[in-house]
N, C-alpha and C. Protein backbone atom coordinates (compact mmCIF):
# COMPACT_ATOMS: atom_id res chain seq x y z
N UNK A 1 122.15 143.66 -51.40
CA UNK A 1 123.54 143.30 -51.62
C UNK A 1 124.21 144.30 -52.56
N UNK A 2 123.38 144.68 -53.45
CA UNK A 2 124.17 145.80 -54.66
C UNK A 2 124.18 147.20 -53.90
N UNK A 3 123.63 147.54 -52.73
CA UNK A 3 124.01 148.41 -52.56
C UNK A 3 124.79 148.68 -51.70
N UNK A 4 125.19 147.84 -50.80
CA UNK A 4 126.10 147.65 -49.75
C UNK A 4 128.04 147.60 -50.57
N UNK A 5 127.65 147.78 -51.56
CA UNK A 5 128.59 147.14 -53.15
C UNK A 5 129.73 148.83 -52.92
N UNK A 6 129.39 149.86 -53.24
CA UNK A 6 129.98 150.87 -53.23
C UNK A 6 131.24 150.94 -51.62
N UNK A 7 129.77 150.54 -50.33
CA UNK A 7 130.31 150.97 -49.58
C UNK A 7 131.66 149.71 -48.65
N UNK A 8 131.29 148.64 -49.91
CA UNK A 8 132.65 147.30 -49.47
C UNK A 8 133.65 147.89 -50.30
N UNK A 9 133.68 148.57 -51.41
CA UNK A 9 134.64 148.98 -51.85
C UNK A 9 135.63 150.29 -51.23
N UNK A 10 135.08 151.12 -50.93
CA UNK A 10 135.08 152.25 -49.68
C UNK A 10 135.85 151.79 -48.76
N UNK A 11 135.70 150.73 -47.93
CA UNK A 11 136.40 150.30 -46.74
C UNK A 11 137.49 149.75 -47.41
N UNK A 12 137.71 148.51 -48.20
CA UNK A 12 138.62 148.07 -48.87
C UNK A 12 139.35 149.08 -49.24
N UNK A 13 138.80 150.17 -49.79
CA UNK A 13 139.88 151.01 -50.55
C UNK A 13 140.96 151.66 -49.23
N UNK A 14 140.14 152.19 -48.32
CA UNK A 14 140.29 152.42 -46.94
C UNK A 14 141.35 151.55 -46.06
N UNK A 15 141.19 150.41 -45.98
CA UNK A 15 142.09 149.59 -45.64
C UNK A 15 143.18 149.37 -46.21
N UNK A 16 143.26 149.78 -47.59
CA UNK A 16 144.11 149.38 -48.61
C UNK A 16 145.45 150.74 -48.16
N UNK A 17 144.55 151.45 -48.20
CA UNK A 17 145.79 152.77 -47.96
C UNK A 17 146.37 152.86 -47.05
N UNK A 18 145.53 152.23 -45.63
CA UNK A 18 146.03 152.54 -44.17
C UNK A 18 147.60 151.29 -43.90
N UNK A 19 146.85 150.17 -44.26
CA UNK A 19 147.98 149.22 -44.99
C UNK A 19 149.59 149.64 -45.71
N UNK A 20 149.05 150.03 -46.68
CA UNK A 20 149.68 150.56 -47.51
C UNK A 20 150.93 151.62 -46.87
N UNK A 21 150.49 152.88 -46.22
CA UNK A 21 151.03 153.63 -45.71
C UNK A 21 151.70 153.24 -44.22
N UNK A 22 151.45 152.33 -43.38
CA UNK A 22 151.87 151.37 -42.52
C UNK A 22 152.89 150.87 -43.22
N UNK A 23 153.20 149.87 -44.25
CA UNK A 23 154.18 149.12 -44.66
C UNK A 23 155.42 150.72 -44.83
N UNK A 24 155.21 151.63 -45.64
CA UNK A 24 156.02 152.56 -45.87
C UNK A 24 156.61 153.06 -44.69
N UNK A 25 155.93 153.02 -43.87
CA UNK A 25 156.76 153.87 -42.91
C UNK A 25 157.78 153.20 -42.26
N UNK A 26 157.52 151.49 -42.17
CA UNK A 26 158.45 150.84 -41.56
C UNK A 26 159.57 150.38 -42.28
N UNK A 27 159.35 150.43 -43.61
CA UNK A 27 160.05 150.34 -44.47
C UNK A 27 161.05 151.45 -44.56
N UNK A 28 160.89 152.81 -44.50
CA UNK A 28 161.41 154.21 -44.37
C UNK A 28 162.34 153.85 -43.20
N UNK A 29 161.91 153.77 -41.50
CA UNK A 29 162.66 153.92 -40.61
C UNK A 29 163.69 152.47 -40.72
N UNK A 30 162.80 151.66 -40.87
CA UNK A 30 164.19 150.21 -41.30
C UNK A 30 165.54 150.66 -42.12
N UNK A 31 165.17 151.27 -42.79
CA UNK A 31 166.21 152.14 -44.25
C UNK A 31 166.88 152.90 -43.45
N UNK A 32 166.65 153.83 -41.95
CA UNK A 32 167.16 154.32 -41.67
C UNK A 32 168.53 153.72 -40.35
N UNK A 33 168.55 152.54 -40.25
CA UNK A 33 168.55 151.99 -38.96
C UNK A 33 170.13 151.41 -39.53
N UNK A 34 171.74 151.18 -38.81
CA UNK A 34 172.50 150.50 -39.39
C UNK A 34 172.21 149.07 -38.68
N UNK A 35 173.58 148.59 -39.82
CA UNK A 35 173.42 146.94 -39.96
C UNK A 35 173.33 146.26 -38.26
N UNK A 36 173.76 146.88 -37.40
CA UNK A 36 174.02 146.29 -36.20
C UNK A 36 172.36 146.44 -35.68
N UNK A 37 171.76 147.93 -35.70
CA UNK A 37 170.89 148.10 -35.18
C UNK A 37 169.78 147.40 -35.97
N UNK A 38 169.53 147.14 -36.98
CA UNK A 38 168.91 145.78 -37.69
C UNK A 38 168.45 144.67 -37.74
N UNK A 39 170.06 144.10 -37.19
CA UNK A 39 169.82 142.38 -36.15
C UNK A 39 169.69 142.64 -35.25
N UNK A 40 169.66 144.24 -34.35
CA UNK A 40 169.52 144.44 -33.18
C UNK A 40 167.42 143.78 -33.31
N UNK A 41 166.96 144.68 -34.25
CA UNK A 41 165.49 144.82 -34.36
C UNK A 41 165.25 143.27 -34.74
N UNK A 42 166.11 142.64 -35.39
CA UNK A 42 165.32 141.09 -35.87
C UNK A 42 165.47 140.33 -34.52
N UNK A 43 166.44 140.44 -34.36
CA UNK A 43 166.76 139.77 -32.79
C UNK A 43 165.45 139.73 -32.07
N UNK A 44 164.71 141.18 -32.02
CA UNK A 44 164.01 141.37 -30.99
C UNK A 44 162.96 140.89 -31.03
N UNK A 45 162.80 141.03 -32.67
CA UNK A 45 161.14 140.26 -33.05
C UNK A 45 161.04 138.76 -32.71
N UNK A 46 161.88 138.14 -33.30
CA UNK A 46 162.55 136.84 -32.79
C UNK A 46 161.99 136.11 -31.55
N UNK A 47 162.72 137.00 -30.89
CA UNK A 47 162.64 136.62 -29.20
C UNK A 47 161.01 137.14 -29.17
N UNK A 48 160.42 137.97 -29.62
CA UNK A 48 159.50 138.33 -29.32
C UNK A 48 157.74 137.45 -29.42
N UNK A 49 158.57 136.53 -30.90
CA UNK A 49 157.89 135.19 -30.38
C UNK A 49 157.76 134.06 -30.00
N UNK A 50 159.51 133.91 -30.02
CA UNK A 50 159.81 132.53 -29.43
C UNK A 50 159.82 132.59 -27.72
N UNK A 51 159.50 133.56 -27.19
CA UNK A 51 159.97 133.55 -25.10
C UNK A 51 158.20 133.14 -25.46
N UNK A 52 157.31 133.63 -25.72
CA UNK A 52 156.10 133.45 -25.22
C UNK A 52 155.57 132.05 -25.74
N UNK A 53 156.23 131.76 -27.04
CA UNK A 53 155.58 130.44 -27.23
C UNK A 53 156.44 128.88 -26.82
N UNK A 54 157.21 129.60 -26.12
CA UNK A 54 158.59 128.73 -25.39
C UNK A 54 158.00 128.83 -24.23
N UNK A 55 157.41 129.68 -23.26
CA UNK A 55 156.72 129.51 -22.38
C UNK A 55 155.38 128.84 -21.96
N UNK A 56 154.91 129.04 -23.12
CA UNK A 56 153.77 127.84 -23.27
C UNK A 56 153.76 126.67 -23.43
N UNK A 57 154.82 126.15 -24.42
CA UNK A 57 155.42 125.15 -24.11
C UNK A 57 155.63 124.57 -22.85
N UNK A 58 156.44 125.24 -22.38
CA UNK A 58 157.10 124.76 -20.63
C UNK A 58 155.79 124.54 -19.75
N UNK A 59 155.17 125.30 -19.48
CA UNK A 59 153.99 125.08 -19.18
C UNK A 59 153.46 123.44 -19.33
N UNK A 60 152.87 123.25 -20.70
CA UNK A 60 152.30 122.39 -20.40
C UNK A 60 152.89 121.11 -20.79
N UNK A 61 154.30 121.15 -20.86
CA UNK A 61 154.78 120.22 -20.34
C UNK A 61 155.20 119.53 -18.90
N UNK A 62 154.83 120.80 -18.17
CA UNK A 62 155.18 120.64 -16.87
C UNK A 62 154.20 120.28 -16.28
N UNK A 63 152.64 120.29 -17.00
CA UNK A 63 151.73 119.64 -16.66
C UNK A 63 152.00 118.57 -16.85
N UNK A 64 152.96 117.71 -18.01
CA UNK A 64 153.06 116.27 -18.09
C UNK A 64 151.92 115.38 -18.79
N UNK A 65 151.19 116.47 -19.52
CA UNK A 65 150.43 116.10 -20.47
C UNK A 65 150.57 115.93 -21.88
N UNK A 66 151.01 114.38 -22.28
CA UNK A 66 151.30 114.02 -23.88
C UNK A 66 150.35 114.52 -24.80
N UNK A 67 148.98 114.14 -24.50
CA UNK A 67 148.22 114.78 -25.29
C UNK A 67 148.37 116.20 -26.38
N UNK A 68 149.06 116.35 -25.76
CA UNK A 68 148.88 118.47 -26.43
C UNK A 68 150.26 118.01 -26.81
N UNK A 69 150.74 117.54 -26.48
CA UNK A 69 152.33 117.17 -27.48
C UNK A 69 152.04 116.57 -28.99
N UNK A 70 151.53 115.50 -28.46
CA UNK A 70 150.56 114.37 -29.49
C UNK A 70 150.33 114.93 -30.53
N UNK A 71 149.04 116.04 -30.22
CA UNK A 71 148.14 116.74 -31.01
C UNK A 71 149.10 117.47 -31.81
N UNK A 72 149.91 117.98 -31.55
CA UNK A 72 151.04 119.47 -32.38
C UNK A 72 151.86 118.27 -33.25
N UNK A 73 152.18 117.40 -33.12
CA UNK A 73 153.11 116.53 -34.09
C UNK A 73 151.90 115.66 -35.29
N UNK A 74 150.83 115.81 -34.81
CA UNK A 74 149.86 115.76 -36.10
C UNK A 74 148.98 114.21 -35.61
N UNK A 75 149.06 113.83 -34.51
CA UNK A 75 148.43 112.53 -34.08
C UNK A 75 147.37 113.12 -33.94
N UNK A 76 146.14 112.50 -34.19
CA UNK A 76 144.87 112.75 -33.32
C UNK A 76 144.38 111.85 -32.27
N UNK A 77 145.43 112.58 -31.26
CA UNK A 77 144.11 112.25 -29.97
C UNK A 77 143.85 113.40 -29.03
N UNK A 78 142.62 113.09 -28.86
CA UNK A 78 141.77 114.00 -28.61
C UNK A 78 141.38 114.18 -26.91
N UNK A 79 142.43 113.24 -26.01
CA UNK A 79 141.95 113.23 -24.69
C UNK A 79 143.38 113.47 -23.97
N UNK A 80 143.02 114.06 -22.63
CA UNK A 80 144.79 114.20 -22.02
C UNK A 80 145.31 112.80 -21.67
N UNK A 81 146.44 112.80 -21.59
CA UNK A 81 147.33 111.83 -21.66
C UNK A 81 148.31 112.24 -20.75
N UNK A 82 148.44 112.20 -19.31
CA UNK A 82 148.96 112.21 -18.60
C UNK A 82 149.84 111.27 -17.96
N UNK A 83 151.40 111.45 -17.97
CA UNK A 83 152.17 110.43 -17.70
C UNK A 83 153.11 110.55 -16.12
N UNK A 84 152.65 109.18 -16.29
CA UNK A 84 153.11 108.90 -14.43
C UNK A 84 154.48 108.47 -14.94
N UNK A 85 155.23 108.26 -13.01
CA UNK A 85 156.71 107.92 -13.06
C UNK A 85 157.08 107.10 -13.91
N UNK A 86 155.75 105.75 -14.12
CA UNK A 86 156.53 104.90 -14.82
C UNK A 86 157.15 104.62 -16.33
N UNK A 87 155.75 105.34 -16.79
CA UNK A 87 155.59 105.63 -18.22
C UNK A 87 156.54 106.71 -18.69
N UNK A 88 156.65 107.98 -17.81
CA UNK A 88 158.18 108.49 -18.28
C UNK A 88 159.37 108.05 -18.47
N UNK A 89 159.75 106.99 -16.94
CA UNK A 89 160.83 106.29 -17.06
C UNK A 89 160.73 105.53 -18.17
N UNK A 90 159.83 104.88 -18.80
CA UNK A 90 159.82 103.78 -20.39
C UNK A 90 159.91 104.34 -21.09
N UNK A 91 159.35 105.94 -21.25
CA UNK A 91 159.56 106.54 -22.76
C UNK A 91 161.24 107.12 -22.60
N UNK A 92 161.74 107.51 -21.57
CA UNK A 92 162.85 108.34 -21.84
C UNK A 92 164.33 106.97 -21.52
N UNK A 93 163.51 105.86 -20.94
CA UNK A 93 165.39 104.53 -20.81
C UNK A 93 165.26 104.01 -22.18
N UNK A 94 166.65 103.54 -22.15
CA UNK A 94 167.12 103.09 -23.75
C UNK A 94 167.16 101.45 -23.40
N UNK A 95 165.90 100.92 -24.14
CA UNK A 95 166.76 99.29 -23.56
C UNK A 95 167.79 98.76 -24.00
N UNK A 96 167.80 97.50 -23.28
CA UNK A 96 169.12 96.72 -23.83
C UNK A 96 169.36 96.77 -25.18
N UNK A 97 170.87 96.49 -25.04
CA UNK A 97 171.04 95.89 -26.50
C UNK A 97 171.12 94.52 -26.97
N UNK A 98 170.36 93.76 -28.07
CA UNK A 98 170.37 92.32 -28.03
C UNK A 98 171.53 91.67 -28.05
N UNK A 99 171.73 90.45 -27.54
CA UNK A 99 172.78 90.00 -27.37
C UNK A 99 174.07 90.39 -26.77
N UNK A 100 173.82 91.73 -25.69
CA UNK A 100 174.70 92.34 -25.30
C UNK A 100 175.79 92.62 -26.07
N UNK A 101 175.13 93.35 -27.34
CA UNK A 101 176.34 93.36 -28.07
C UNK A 101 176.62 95.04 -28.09
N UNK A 102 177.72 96.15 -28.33
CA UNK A 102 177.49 97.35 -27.86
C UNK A 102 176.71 98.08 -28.78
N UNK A 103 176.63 99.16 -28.64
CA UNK A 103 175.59 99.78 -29.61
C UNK A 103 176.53 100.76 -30.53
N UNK A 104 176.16 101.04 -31.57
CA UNK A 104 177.16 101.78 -32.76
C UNK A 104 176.18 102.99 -32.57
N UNK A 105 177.21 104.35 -32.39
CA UNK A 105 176.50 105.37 -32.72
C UNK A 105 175.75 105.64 -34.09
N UNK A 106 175.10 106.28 -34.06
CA UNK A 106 174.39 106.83 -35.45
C UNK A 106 175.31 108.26 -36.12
């Protein structure tokens, strides 16, 4: 272990610079870029991870599997949960209102 000691520091140091010199450069050409072309670049990153994880989404909702919904809002269950016509129609109609009385927005 003590001698493997020099050569963890070596890489670390190694990593440290390659890092290091990475952040600068993007930092440099960002500096160079105007304000339009800027939000042009945030824009892009943006989109760059919301289309793919917006697509995954769609996906497996289109499987119609609660489960993986479930799971991301912090429930644990652990099995698919696949919902038929009827069970959609119950989760997404609003029932009555008691006493037919009207309903007050929120």
């Amino acid at each position: 272990m003590a001698a493997s000691l020099p050569m963890l520091l070596a890489g670390g140091g190694l990593a440290f610079a390659a890092l290091s010199s990475a952040v600068t450069f993007i930092v440099g050409e960002l500096a160079k870029l105007s304000g339009w072309e800027l939000l042009a670049v945030f824009v892009a990153l943006v989109l760059a991870y919301v289309l793919p994880v917006g697509f995954a989404a769609w996906l497996r909702l289109r499987r119609r599997d609660l489960g993986t919904v479930l799971e991301g809002a912090g429930w644990a269950v652990n099995t698919r949960l696949y919902l038929n016509g009827a069970l959609a129609r119950r989760f997404t109609t609003r029932p009555e209102a008691p006493n037919k009385r009207p309903r007050r927005s929120a």
